[in-house]
N, C-alpha and C. Protein backbone atom coordinates (compact mmCIF):
# COMPACT_ATOMS: atom_id res chain seq x y z
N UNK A 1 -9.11 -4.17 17.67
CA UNK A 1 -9.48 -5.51 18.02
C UNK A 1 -8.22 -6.36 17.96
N UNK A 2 -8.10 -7.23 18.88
CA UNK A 2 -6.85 -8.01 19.02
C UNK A 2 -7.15 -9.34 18.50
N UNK A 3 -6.42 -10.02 17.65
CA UNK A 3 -6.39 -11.08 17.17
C UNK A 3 -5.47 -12.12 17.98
N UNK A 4 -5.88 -13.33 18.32
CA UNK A 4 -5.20 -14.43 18.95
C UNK A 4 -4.10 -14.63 18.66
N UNK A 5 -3.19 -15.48 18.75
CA UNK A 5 -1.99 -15.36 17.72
C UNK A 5 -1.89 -16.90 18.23
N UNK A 6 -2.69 -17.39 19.77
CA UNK A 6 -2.32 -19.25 19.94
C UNK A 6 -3.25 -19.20 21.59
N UNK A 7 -4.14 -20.62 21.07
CA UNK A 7 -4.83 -20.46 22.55
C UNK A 7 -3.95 -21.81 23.17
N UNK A 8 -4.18 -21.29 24.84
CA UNK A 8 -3.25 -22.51 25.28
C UNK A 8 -3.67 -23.69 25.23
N UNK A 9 -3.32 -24.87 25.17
CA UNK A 9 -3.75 -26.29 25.01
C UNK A 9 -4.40 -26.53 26.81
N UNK A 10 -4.73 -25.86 27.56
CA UNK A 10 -5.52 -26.33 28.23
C UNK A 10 -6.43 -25.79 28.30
N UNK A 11 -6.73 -24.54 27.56
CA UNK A 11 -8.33 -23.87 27.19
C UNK A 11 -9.18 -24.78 26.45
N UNK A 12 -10.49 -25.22 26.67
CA UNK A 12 -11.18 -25.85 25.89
C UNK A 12 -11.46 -25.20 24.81
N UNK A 13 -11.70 -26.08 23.62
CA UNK A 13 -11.88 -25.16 22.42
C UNK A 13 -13.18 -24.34 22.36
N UNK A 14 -14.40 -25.26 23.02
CA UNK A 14 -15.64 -24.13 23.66
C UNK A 14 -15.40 -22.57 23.63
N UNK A 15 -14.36 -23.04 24.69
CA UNK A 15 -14.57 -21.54 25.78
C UNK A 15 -13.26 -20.84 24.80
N UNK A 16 -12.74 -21.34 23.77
CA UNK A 16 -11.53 -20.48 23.40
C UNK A 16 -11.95 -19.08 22.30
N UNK A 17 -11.22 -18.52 22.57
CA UNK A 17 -11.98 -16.97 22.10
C UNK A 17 -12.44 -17.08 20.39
N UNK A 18 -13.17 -16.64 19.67
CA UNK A 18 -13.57 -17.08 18.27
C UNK A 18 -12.33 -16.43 17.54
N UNK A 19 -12.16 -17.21 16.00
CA UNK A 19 -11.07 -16.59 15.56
C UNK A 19 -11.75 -15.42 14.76
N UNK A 20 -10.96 -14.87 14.13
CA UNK A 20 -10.86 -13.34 13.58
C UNK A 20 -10.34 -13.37 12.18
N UNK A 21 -11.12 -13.92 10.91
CA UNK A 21 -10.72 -13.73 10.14
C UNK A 21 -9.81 -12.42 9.57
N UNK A 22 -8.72 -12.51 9.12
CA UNK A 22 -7.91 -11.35 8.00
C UNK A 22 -8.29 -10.58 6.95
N UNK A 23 -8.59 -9.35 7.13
CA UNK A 23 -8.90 -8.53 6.07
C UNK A 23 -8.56 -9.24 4.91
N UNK A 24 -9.50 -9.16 3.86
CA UNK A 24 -9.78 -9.81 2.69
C UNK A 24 -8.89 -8.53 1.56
N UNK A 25 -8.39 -8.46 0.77
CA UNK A 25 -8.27 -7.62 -0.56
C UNK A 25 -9.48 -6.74 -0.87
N UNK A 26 -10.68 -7.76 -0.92
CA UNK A 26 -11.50 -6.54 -1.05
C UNK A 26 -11.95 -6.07 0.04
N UNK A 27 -12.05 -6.26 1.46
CA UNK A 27 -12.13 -5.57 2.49
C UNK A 27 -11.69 -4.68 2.65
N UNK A 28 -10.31 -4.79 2.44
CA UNK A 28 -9.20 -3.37 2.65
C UNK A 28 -9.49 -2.21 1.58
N UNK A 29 -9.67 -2.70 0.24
CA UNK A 29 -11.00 -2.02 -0.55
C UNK A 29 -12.13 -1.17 -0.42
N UNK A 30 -12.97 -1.84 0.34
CA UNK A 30 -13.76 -1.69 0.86
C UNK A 30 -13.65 -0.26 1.69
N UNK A 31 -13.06 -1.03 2.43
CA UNK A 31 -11.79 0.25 3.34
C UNK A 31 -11.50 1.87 3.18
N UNK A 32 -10.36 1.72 2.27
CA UNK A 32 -10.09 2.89 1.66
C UNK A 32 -11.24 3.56 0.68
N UNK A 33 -12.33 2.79 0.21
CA UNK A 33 -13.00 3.64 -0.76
C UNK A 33 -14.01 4.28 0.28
N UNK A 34 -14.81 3.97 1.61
CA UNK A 34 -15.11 4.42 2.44
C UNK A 34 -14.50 5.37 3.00
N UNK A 35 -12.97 5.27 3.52
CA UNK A 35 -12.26 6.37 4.28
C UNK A 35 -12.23 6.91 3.58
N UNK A 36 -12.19 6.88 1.69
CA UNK A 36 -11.79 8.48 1.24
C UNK A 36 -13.11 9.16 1.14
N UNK A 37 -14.27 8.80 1.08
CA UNK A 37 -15.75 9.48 1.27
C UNK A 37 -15.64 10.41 1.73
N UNK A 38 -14.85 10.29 2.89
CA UNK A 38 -15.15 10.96 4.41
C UNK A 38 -14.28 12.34 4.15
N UNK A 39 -15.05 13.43 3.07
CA UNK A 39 -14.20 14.99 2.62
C UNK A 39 -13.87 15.53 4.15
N UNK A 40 -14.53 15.71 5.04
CA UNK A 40 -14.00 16.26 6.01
C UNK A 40 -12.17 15.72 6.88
N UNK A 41 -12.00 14.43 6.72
CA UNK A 41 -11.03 13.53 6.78
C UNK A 41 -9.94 14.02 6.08
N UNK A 42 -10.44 14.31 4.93
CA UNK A 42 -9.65 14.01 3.39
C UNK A 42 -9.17 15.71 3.74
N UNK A 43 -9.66 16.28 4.16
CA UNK A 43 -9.51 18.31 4.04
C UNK A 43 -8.62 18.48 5.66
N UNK A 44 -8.66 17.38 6.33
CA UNK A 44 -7.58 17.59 7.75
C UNK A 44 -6.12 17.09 7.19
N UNK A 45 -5.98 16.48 6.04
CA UNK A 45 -4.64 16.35 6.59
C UNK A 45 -3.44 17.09 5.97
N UNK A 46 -2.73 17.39 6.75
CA UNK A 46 -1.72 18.78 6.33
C UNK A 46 -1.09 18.52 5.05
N UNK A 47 -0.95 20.02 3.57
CA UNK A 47 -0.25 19.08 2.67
C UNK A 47 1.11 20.06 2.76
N UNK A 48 1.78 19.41 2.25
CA UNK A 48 3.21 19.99 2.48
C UNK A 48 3.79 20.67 0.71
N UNK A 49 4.18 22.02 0.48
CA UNK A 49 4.22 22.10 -0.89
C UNK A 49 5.32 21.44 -1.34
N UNK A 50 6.22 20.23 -0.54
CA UNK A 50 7.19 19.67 -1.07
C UNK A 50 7.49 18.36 -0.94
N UNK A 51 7.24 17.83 0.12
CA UNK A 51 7.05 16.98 0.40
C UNK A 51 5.81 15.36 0.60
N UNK A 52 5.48 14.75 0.97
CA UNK A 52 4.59 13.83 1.33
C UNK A 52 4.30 14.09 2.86
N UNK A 53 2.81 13.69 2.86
CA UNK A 53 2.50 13.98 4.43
C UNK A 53 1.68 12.38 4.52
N UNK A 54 1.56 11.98 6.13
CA UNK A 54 0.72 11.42 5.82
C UNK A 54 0.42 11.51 7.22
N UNK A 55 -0.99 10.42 7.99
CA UNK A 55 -1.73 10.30 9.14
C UNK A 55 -1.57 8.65 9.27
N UNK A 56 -1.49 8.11 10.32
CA UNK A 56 -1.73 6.51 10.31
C UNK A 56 -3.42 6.71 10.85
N UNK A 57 -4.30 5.50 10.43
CA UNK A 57 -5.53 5.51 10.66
C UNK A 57 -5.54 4.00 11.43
N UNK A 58 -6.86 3.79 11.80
CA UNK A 58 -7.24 2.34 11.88
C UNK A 58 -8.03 1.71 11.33
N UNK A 59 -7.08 0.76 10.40
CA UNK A 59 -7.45 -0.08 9.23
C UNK A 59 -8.30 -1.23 9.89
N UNK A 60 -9.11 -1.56 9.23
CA UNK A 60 -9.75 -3.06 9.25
C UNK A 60 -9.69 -4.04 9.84
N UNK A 61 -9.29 -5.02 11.14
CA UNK A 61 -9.35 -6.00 11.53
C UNK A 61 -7.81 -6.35 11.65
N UNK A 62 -7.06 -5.00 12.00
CA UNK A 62 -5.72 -5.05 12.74
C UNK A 62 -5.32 -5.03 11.12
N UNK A 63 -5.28 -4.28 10.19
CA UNK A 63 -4.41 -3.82 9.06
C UNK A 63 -4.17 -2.48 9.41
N UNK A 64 -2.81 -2.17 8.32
CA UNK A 64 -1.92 -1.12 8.25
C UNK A 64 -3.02 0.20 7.70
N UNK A 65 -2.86 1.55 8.07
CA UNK A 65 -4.07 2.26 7.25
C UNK A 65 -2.81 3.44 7.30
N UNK A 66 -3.20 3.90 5.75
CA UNK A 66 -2.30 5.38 5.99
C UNK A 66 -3.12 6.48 5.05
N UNK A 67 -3.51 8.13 5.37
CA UNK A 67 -3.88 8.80 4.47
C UNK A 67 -2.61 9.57 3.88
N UNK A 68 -2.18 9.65 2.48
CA UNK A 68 -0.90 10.15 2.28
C UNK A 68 -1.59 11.32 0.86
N UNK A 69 -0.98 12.69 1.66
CA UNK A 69 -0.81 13.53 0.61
C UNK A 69 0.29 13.33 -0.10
N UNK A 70 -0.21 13.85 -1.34
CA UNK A 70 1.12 13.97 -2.32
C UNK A 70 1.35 15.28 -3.38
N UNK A 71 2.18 16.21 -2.79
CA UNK A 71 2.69 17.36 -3.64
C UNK A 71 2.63 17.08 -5.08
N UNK A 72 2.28 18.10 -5.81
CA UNK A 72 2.79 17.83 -7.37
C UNK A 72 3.99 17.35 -7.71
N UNK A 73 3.97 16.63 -8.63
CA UNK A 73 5.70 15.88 -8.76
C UNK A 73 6.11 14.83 -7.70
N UNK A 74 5.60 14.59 -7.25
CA UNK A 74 6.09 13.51 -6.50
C UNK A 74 5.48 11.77 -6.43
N UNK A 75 6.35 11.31 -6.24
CA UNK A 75 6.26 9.46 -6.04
C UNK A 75 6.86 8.93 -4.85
N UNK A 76 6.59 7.64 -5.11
CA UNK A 76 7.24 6.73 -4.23
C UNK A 76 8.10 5.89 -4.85
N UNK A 77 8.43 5.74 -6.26
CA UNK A 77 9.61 4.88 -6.45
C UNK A 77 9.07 3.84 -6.47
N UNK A 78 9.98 2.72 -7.44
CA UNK A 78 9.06 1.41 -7.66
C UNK A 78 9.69 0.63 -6.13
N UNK A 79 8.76 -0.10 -5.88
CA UNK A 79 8.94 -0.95 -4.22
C UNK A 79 7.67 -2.09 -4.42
N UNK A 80 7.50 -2.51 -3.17
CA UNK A 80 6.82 -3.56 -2.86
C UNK A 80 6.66 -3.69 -1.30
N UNK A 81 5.46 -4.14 -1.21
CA UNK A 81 4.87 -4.71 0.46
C UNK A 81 4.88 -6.20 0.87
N UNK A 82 6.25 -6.95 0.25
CA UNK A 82 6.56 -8.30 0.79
C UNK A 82 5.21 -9.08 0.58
N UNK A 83 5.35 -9.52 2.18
CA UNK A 83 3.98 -10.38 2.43
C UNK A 83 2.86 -10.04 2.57
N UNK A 84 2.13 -8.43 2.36
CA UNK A 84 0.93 -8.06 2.96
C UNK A 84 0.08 -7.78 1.37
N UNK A 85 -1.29 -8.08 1.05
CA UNK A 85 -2.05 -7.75 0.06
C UNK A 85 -2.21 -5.87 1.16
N UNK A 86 -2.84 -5.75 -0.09
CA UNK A 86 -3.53 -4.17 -0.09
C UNK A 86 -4.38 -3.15 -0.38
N UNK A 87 -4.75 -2.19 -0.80
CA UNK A 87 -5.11 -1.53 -1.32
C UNK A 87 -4.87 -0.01 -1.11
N UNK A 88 -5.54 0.77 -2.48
CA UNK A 88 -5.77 2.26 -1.89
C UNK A 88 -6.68 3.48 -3.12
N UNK A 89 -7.04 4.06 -2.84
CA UNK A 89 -7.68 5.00 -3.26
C UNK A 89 -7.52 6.66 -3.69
N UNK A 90 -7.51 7.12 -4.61
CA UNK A 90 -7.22 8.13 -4.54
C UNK A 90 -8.64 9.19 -4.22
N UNK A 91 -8.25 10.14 -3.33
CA UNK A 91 -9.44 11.00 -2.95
C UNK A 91 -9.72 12.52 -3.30
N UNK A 92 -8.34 12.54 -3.67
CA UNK A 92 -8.55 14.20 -4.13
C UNK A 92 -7.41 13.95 -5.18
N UNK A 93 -7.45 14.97 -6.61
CA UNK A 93 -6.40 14.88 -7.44
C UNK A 93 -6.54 13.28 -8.29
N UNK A 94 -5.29 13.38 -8.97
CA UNK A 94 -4.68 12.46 -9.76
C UNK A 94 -4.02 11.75 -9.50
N UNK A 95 -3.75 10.29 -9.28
CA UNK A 95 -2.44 9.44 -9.25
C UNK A 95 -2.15 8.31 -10.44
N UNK A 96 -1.35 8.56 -10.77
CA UNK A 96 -0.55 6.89 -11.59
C UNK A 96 0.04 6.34 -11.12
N UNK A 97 -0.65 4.74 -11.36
CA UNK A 97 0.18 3.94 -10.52
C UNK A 97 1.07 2.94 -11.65
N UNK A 98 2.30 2.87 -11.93
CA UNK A 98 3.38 1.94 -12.78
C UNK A 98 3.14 0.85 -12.06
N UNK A 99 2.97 -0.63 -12.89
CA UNK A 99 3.36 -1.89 -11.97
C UNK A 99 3.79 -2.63 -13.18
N UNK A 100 4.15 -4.09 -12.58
CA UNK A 100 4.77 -5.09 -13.10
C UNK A 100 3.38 -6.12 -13.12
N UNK A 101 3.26 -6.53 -14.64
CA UNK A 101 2.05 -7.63 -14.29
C UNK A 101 2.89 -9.41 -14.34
N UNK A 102 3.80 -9.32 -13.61
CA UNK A 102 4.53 -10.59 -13.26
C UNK A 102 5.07 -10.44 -11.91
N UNK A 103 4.42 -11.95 -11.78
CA UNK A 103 4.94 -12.27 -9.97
C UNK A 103 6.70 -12.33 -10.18
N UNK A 104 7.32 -11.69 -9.22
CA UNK A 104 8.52 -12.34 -9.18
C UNK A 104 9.27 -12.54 -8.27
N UNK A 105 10.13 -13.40 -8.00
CA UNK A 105 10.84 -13.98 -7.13
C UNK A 105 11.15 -13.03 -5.63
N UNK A 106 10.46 -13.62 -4.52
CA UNK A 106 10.60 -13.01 -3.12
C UNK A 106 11.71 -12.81 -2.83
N UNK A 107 12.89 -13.31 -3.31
CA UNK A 107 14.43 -13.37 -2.39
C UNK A 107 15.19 -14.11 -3.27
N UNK A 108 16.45 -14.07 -2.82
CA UNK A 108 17.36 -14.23 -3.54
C UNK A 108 17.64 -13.63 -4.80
N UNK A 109 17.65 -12.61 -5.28
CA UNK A 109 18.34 -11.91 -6.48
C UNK A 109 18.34 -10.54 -6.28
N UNK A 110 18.96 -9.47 -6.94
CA UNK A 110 19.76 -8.65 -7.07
C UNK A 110 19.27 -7.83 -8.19
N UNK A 111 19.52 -8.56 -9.57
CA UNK A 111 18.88 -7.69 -10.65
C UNK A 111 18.04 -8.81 -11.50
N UNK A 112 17.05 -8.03 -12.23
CA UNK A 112 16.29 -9.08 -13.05
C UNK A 112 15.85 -8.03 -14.41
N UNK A 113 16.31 -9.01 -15.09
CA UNK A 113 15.96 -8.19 -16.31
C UNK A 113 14.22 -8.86 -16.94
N UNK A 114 13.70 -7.91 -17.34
CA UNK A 114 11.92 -7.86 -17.13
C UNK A 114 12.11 -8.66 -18.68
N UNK A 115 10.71 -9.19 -19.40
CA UNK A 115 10.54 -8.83 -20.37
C UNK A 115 9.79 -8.09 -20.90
N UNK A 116 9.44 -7.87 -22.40
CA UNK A 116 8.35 -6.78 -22.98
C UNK A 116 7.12 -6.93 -23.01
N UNK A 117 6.24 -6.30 -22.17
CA UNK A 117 4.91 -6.53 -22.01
C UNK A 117 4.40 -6.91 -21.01
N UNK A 118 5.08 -6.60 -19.54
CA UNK A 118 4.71 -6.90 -18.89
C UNK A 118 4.43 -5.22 -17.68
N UNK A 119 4.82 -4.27 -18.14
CA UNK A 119 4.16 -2.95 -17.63
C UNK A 119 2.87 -3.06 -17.71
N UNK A 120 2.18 -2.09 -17.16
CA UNK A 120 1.15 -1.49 -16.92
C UNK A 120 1.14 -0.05 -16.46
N UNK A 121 0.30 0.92 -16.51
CA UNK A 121 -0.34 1.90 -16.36
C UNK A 121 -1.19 2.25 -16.01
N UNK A 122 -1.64 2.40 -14.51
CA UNK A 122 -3.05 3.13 -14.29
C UNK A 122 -3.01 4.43 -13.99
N UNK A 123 -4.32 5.27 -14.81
CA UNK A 123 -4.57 6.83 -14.23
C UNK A 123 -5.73 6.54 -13.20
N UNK A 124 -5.42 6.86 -11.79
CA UNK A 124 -6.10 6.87 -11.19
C UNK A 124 -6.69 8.18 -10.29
N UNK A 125 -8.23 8.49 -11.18
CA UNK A 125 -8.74 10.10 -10.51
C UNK A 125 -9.24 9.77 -9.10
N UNK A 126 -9.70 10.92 -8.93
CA UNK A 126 -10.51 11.15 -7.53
C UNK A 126 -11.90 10.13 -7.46
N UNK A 127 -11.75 8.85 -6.76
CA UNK A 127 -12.76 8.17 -6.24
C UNK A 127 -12.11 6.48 -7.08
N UNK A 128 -11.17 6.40 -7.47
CA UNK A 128 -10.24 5.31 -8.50
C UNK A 128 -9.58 4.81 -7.31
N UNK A 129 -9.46 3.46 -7.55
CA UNK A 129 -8.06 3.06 -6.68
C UNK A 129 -8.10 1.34 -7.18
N UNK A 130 -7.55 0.62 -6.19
CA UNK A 130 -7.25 -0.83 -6.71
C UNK A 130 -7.03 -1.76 -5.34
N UNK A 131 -7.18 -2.56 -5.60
CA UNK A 131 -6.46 -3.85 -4.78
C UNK A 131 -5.27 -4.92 -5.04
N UNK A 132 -4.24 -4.95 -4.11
CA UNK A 132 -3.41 -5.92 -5.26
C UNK A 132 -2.78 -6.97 -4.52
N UNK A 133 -1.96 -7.94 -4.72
CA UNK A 133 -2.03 -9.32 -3.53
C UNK A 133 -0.19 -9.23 -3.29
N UNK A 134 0.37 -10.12 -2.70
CA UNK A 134 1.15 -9.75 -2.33
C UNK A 134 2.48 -9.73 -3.37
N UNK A 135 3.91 -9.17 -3.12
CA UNK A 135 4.59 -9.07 -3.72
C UNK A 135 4.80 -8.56 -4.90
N UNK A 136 3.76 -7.25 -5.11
CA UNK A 136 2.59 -6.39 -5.91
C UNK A 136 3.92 -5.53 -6.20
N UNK A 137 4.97 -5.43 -7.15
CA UNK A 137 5.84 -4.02 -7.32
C UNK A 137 5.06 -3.52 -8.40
N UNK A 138 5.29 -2.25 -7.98
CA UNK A 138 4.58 -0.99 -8.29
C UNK A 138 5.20 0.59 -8.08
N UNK A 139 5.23 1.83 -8.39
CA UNK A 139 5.43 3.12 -8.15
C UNK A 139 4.05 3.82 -8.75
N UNK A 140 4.23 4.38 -7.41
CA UNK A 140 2.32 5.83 -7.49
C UNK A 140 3.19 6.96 -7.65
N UNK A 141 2.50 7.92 -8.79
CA UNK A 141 3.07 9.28 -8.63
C UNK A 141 2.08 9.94 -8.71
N UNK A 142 2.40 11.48 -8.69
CA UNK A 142 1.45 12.39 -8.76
C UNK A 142 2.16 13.30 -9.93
N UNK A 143 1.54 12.96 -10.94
CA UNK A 143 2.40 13.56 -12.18
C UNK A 143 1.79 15.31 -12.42
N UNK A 144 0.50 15.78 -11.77
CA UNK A 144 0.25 16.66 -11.73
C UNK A 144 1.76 17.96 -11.44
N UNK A 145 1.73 18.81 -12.46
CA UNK A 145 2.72 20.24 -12.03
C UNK A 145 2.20 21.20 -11.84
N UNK A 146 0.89 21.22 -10.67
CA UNK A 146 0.43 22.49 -10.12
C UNK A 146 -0.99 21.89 -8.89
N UNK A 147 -1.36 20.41 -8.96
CA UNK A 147 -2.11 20.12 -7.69
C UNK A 147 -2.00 19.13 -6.94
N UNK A 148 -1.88 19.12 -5.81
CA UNK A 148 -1.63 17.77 -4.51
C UNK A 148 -3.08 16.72 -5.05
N UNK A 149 -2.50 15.79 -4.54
CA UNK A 149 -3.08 14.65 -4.50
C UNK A 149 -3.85 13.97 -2.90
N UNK A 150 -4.65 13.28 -2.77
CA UNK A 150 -4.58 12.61 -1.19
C UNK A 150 -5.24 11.16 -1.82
N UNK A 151 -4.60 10.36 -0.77
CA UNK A 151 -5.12 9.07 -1.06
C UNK A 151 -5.13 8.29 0.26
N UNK A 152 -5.40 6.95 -0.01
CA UNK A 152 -6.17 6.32 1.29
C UNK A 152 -5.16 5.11 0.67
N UNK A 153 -4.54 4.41 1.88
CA UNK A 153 -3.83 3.19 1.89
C UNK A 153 -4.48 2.21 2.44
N UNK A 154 -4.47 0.79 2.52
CA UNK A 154 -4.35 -0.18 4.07
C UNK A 154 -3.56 -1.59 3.39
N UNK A 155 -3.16 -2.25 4.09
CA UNK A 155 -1.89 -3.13 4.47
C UNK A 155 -2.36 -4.31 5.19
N UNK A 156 -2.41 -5.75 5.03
CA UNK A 156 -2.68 -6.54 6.08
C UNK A 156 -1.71 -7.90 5.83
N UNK A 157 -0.85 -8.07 6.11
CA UNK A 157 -0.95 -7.76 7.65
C UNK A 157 0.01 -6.68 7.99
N UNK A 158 -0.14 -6.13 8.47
CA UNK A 158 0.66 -4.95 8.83
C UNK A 158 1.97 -4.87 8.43
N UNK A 159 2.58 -3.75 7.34
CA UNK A 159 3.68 -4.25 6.73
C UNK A 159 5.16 -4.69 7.30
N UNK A 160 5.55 -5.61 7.11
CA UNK A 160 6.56 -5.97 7.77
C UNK A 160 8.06 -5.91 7.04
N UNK A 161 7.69 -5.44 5.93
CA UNK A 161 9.12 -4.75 4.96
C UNK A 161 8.67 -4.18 4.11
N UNK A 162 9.04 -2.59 3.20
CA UNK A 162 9.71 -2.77 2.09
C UNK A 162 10.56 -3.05 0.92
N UNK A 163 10.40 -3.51 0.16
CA UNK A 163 11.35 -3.38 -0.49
C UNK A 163 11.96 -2.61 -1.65
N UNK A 164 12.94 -2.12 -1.91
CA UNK A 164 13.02 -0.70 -2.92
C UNK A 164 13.53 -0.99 -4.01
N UNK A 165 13.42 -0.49 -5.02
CA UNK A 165 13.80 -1.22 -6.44
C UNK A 165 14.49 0.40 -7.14
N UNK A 166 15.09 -0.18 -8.24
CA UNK A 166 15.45 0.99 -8.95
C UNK A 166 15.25 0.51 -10.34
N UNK A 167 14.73 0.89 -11.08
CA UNK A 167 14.17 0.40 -12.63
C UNK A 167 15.09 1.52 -14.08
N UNK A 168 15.99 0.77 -14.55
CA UNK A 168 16.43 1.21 -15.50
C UNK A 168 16.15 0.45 -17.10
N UNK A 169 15.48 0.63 -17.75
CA UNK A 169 14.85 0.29 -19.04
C UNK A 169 13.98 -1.22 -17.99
N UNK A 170 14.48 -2.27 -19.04
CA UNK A 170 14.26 -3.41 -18.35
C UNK A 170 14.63 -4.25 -16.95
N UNK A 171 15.88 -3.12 -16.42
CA UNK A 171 16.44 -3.96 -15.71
C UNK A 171 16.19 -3.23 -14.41
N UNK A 172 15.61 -4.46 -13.42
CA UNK A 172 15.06 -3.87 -12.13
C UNK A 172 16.21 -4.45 -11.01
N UNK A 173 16.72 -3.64 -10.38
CA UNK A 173 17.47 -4.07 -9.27
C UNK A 173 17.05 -3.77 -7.86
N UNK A 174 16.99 -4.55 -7.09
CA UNK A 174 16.67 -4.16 -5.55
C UNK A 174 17.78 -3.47 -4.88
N UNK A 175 17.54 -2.04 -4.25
CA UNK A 175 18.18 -1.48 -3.74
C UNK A 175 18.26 -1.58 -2.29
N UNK A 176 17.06 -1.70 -1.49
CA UNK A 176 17.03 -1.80 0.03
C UNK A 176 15.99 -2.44 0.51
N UNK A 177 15.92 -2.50 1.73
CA UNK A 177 14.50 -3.37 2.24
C UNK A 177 14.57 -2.36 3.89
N UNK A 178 13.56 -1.89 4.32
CA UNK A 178 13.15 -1.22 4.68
C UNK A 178 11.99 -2.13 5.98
N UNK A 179 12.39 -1.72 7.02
CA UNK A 179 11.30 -2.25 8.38
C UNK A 179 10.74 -1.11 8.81
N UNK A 180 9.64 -1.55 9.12
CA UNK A 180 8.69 -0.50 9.85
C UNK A 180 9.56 0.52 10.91
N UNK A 181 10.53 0.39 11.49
CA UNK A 181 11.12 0.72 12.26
C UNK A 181 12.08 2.44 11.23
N UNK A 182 11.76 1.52 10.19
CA UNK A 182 12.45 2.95 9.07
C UNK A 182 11.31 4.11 8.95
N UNK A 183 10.45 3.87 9.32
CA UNK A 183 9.66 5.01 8.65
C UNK A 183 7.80 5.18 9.58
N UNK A 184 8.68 4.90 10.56
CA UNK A 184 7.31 5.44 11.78
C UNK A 184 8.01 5.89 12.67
């Protein structure tokens, strides 16, 4: 479904096409805990014994959708989805997800030293997942050392950066920022 983006000023507002509200947090929710239902879905997508696999889907009301296996031992590194809220689900296996429970600064800095108490920890099993709003840093792993994982993503508005962090004790530094153009 295509969303407007500007009707022209000589369309009457009558006749101008209805707008299209934005996937909600819990929509995208909504979302992924539905797509991971779907075992037949969840059993197509290829797992790799080393790597990450994943499928792009179609998310919700023009959001980002991804199903991503995950090998034993493996993550994504702490990062962030800029401007887009989210969610995701895990459908098969185990995931932990590390986050930061402090908003912090969109731009301009380099390194930031955290303070104490502001981690978190989720174990998230098969049918677990979350929603989180924007500028959400976080790292998912699959701490399992002998079974893959699959999980269900979505993104709205469709992500328009990462950004990559590297976390040493307290001190988090941004390493890269990343466009869609990196990794489709």
């Amino acid at each position: 479904m295509s969303v407007p983006t500007s009707v022209p000023a000589s369309v009457p507002a009558a006749s101008a096409a209805p707008s299209v509200a934005a996937p909600t947090q819990a929509d995208l929710f909504d979302f992924v805990r539905r797509t991971a239902a779907d075992q037949d879905l969840i059993a197509s997508l290829p797992l790799d014994p080393e790597g990450r696999t994943w499928v792009r889907l179609e998310g919700p009301g023009g959001s980002e959708a991804w199903l991503i296996g995950w090998p034993p031992g493996t993550g994504t590194g702490w990062h962030d989805h800029a401007d887009s809220v989210g969610a995701f689900l895990t459908a098969s296996g185990a995931l932990t997800e590390n986050s930061l429970a402090a908003r912090l600064p969109t731009d301009g800095w380099k390194t930031l030293e955290l303070s104490e108490g502001f981690d978190r920890e989720r174990r998230l099993a098969k049918g677990q997942g979350r929603a989180f709003g924007r500028h959400h840093v976080h790292e998912v792993l699959n701490e399992s050392t002998t079974e893959h994982a699959v999980s269900v993503h979505a993104y709205y508005p469709p992500l328009p950066r990462i950004r990559r962090y590297s976390r040493t004790g307290p001190l988090l530094r941004l390493e890269t920022v990343e466009r869609p153009e990196d990794w489709q």
